[in-house]
Protein backbone atom coordinates (compact mmCIF):
# COMPACT_ATOMS: atom_id res chain seq x y z
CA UNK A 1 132.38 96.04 97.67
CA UNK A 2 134.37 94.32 100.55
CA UNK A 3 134.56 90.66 100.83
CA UNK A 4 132.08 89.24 102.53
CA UNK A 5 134.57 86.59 104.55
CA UNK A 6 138.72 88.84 104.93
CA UNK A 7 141.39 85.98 105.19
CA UNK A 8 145.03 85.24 105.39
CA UNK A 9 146.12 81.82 104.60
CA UNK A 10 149.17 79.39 103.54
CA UNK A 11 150.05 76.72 101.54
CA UNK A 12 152.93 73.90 100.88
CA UNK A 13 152.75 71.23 98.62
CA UNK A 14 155.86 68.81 97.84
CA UNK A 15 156.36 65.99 95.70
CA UNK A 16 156.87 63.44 98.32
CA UNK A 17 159.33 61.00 98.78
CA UNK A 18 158.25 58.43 96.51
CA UNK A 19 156.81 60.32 93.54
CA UNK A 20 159.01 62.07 90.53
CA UNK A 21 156.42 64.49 89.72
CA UNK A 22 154.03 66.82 91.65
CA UNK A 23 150.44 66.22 90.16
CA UNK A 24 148.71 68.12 92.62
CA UNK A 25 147.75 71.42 91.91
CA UNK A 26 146.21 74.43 93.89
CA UNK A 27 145.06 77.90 94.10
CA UNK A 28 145.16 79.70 97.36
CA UNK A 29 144.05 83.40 96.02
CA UNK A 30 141.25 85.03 97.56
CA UNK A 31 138.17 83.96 97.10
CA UNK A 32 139.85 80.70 95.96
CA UNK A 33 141.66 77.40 98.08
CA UNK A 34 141.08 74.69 96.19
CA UNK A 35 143.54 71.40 95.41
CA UNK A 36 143.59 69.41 92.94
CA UNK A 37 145.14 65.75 92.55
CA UNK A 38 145.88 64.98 89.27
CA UNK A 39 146.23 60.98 88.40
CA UNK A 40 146.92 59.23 84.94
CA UNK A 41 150.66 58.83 85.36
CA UNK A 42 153.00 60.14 82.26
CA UNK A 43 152.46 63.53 83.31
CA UNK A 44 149.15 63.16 82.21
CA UNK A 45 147.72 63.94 86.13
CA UNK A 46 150.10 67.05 86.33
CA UNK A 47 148.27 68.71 83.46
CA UNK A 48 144.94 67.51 84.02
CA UNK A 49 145.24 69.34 87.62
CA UNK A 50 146.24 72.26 86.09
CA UNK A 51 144.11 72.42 83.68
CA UNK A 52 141.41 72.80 86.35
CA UNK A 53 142.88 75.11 88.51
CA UNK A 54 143.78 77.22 85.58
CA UNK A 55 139.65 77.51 84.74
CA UNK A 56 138.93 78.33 88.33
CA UNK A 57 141.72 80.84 88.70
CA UNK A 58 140.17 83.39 86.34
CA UNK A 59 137.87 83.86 89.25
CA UNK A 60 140.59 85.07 91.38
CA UNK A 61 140.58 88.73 93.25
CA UNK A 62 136.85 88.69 92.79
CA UNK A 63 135.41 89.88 96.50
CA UNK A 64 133.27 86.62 96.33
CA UNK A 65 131.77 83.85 93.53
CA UNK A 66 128.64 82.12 93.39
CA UNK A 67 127.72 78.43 92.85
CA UNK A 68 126.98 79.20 88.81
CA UNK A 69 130.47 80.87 88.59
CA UNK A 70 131.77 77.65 90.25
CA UNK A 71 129.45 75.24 87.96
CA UNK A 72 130.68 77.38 84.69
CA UNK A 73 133.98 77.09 86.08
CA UNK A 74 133.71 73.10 86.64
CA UNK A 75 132.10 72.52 82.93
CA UNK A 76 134.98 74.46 81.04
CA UNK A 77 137.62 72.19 83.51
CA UNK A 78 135.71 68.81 82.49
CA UNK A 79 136.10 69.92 78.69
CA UNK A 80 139.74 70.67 78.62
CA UNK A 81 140.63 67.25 80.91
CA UNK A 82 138.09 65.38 78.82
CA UNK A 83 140.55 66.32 75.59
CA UNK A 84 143.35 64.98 76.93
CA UNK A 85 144.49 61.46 76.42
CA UNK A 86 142.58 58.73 77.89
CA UNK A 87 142.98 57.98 81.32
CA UNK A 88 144.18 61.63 82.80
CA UNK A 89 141.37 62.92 85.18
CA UNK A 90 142.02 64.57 88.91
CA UNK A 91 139.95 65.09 91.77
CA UNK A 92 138.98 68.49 93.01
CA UNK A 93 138.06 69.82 96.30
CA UNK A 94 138.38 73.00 98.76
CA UNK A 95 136.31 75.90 99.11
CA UNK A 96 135.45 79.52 97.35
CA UNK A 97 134.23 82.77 99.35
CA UNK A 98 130.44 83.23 98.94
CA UNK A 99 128.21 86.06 99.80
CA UNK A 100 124.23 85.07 100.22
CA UNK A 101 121.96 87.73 100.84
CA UNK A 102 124.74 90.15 102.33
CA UNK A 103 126.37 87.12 104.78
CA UNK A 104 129.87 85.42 104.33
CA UNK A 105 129.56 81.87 104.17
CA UNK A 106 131.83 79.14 102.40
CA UNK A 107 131.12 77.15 99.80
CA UNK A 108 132.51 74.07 99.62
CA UNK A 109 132.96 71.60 96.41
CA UNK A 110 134.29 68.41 96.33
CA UNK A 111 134.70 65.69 93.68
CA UNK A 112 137.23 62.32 94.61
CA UNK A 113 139.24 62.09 97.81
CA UNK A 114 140.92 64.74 98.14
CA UNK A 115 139.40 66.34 101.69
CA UNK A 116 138.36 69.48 103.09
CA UNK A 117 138.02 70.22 106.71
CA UNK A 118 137.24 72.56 109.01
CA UNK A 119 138.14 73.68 112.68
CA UNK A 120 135.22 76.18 114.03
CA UNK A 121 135.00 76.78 117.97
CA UNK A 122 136.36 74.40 118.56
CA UNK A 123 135.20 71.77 116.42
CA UNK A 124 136.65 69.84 114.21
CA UNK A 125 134.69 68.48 111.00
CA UNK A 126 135.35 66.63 107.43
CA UNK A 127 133.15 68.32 105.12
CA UNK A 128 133.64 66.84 102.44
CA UNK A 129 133.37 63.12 102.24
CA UNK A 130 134.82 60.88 99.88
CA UNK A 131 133.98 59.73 96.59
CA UNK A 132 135.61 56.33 97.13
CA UNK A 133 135.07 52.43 97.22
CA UNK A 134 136.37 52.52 100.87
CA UNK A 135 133.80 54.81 102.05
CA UNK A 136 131.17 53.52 99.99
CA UNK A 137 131.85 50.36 101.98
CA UNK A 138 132.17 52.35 105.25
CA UNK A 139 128.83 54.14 104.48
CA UNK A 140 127.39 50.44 104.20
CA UNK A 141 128.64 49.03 107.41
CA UNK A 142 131.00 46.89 105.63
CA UNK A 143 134.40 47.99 106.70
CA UNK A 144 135.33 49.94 109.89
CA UNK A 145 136.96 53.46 109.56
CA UNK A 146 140.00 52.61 111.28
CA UNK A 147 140.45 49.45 108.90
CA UNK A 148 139.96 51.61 106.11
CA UNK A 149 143.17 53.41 106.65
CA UNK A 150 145.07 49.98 105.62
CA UNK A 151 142.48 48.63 102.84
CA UNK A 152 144.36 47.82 99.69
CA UNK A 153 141.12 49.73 98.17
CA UNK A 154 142.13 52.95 99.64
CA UNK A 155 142.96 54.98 96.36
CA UNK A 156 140.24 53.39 94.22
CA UNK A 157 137.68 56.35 93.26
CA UNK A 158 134.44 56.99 91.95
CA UNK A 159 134.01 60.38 91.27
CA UNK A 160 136.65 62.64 89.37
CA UNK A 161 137.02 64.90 86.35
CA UNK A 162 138.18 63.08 84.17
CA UNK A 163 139.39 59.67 83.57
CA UNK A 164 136.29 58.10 82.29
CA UNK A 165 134.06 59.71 85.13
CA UNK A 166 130.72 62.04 84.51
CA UNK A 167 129.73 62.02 88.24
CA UNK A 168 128.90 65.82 89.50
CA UNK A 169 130.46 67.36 92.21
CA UNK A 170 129.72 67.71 95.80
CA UNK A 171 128.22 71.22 97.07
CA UNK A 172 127.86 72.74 100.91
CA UNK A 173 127.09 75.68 102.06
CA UNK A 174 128.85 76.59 105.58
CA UNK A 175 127.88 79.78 107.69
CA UNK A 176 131.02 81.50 108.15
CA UNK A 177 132.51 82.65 111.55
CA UNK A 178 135.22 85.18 112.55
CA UNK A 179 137.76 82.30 113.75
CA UNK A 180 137.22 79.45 111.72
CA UNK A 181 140.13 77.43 110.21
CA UNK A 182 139.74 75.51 106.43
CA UNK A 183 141.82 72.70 105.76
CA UNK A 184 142.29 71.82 102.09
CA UNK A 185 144.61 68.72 101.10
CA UNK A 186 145.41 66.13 98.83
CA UNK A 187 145.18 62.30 99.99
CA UNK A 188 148.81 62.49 100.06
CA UNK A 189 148.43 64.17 103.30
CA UNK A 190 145.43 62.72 105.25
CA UNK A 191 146.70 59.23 104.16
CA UNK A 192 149.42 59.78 106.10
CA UNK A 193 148.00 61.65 109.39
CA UNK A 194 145.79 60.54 111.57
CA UNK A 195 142.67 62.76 111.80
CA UNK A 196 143.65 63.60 115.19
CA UNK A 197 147.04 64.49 113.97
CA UNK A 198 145.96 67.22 111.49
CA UNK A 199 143.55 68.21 114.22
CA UNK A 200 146.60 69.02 117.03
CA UNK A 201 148.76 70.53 114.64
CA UNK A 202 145.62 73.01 113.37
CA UNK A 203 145.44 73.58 117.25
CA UNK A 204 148.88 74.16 117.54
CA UNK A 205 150.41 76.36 115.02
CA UNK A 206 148.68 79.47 115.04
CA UNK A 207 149.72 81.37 111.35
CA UNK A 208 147.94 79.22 108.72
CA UNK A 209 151.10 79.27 106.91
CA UNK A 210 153.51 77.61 109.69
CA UNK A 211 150.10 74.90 110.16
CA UNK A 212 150.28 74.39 106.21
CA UNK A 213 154.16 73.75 106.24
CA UNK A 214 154.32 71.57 109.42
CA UNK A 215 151.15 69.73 108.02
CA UNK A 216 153.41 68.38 104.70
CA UNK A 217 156.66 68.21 106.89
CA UNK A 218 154.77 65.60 108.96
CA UNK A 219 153.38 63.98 106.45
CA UNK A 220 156.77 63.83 105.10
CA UNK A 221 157.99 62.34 107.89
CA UNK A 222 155.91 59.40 108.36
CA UNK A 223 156.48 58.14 104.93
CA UNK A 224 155.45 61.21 101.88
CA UNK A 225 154.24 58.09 100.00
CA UNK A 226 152.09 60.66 97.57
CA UNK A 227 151.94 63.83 96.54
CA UNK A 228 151.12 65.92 99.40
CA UNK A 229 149.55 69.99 99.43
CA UNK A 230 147.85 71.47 102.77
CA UNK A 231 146.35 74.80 102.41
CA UNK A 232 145.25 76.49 105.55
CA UNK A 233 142.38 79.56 105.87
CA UNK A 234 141.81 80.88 108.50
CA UNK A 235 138.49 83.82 108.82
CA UNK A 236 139.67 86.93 110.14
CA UNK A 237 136.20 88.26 109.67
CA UNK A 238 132.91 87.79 108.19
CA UNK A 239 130.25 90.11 107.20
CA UNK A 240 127.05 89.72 108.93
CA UNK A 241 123.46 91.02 109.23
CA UNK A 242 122.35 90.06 111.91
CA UNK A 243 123.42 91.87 115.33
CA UNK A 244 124.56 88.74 117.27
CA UNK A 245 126.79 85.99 116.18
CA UNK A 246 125.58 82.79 113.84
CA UNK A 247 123.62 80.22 114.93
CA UNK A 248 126.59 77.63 114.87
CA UNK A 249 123.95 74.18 115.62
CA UNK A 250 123.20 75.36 111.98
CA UNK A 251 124.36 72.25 109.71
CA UNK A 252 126.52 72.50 107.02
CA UNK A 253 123.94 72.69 104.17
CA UNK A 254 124.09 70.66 100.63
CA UNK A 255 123.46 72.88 98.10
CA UNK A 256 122.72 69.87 95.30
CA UNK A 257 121.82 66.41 95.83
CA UNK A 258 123.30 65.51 93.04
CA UNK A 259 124.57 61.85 93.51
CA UNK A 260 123.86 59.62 90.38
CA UNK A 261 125.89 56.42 92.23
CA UNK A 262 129.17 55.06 90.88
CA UNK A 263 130.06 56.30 88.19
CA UNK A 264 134.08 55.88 87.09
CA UNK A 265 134.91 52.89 85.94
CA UNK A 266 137.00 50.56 88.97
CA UNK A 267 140.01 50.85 86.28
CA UNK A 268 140.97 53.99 88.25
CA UNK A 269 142.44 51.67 90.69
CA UNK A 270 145.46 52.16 88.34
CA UNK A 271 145.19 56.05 89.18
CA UNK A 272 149.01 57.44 89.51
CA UNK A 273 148.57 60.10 92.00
């Protein structure tokens, strides 16, 4: 059977210009983009990150999964990072190619603050939204969003898999359209751009792989403080049943509420990603 969504996509991920290692991992194989931020320090975020990615790419070159292959997929990762030595965890987010009842849609996971985005006539959204003290405080009116970008709290997370955390991951469901455009990064890129940045250069650079490269360069550029991996996906098609296009004033829909609070311990304000 043919895939329900047909893509072509890029990726770039560098090290940074303050950081030894690269602990972010990722997998950009059909029906998989997902990235990965591994924290711990001592190498310990490098292999927690792949760890995960390694469970999830089993599920490569499959023409679509579905949320229990992504749930099975998320359990084994927890086990192997939960064996490693105290402290390692990473965060996890991007999105997987799912077919529901014949349709292409994306499904979208998220656990941390790592971010995925996406670009669809000509909107621009965050899907996912962060698992973090900052937006926590945003959510309750206590900080502005344009102040959070400075907050010395910036990096301190609640959710992950690992590091002391049993919080469940995010889930959406998102129609799919011929057209659209996924972001998936690490926070070593949309802590240094500007929404509106990453949001210009989507608009600008046509092949996902020249957005994905100019995305890091940038970041690069105005400081590479972190870690930094862009992945770019871009729809070429998408298998529908019905004779017109989507309803696009659909929502994105959760597909688990899921949300048990804070639940990692504020000692990942030590995190070394």
């Amino acid at each position: 059977m043919s895939a329900p969504i047909s893509v072509v996509f890029g990726a770039a991920t560098d090290a940074g210009l303050r950081r030894r290692i690269n602990e972010d991992s990722h997998i950009a194989s059909a029906p998989l983009f997902l990235v990965a931020d591994g924290m711990g320090g001592h190498q310990a975020g490098e292999i927690a990150s792949a760890a995960v990615i390694e469970e999830f790419a089993a599920l490569a070159g499959r023409p679509s999964v579905g949320i229990d292959d992504v749930r099975t997929a998320l359990a084994a990762a927890r086990r192997r990072v939960e064996a490693l030595p105290a402290g390692a965890g990473t965060t996890l987010t991007g999105v997987v190619i799912a077919d529901v009842d014949g349709e292409g849609y994306w499904l979208a996971i998220n656990l941390g603050d790592s971010r995925t985005y996406r670009l669809s006539e000509g909107e621009f959204e965050q899907v996912s939204v962060d698992h973090s003290v900052v937006q926590e405080l945003i959510d309750a009116g206590q900080l502005d969003p344009e102040a959070a970008q400075r907050d010395t709290r910036r990096n301190v997370i609640t959710r992950a898999i690992g590091a002391g955390s049993a919080g469940d991951a995010d889930y959406w469901l998102l129609p799919a359209e011929a057209g659209d455009r996924i972001l998936v990064c690490s926070d070593g890129l949309s802590g240094e751009l500007e929404r509106e940045t990453i949001h210009a250069i989507l608009l600008a650079e046509s092949h996902p792989q020249a957005a994905a490269t100019r995305l890091v360069h940038e970041a690069m550029l105005r400081g590479g403080r972190d870690n930094i991996t862009a992945l770019v996906v871009d729809a070429t098609a998408v298998r529908s049943r019905a004779s017109g296009p989507r309803d696009h004033t659909a929502p994105s829909t959760p597909v688990a509420d899921e949300i048990d609070g804070d639940t990692l311990p504020r000692a990942v304000a030590a995190r070394g990603n």
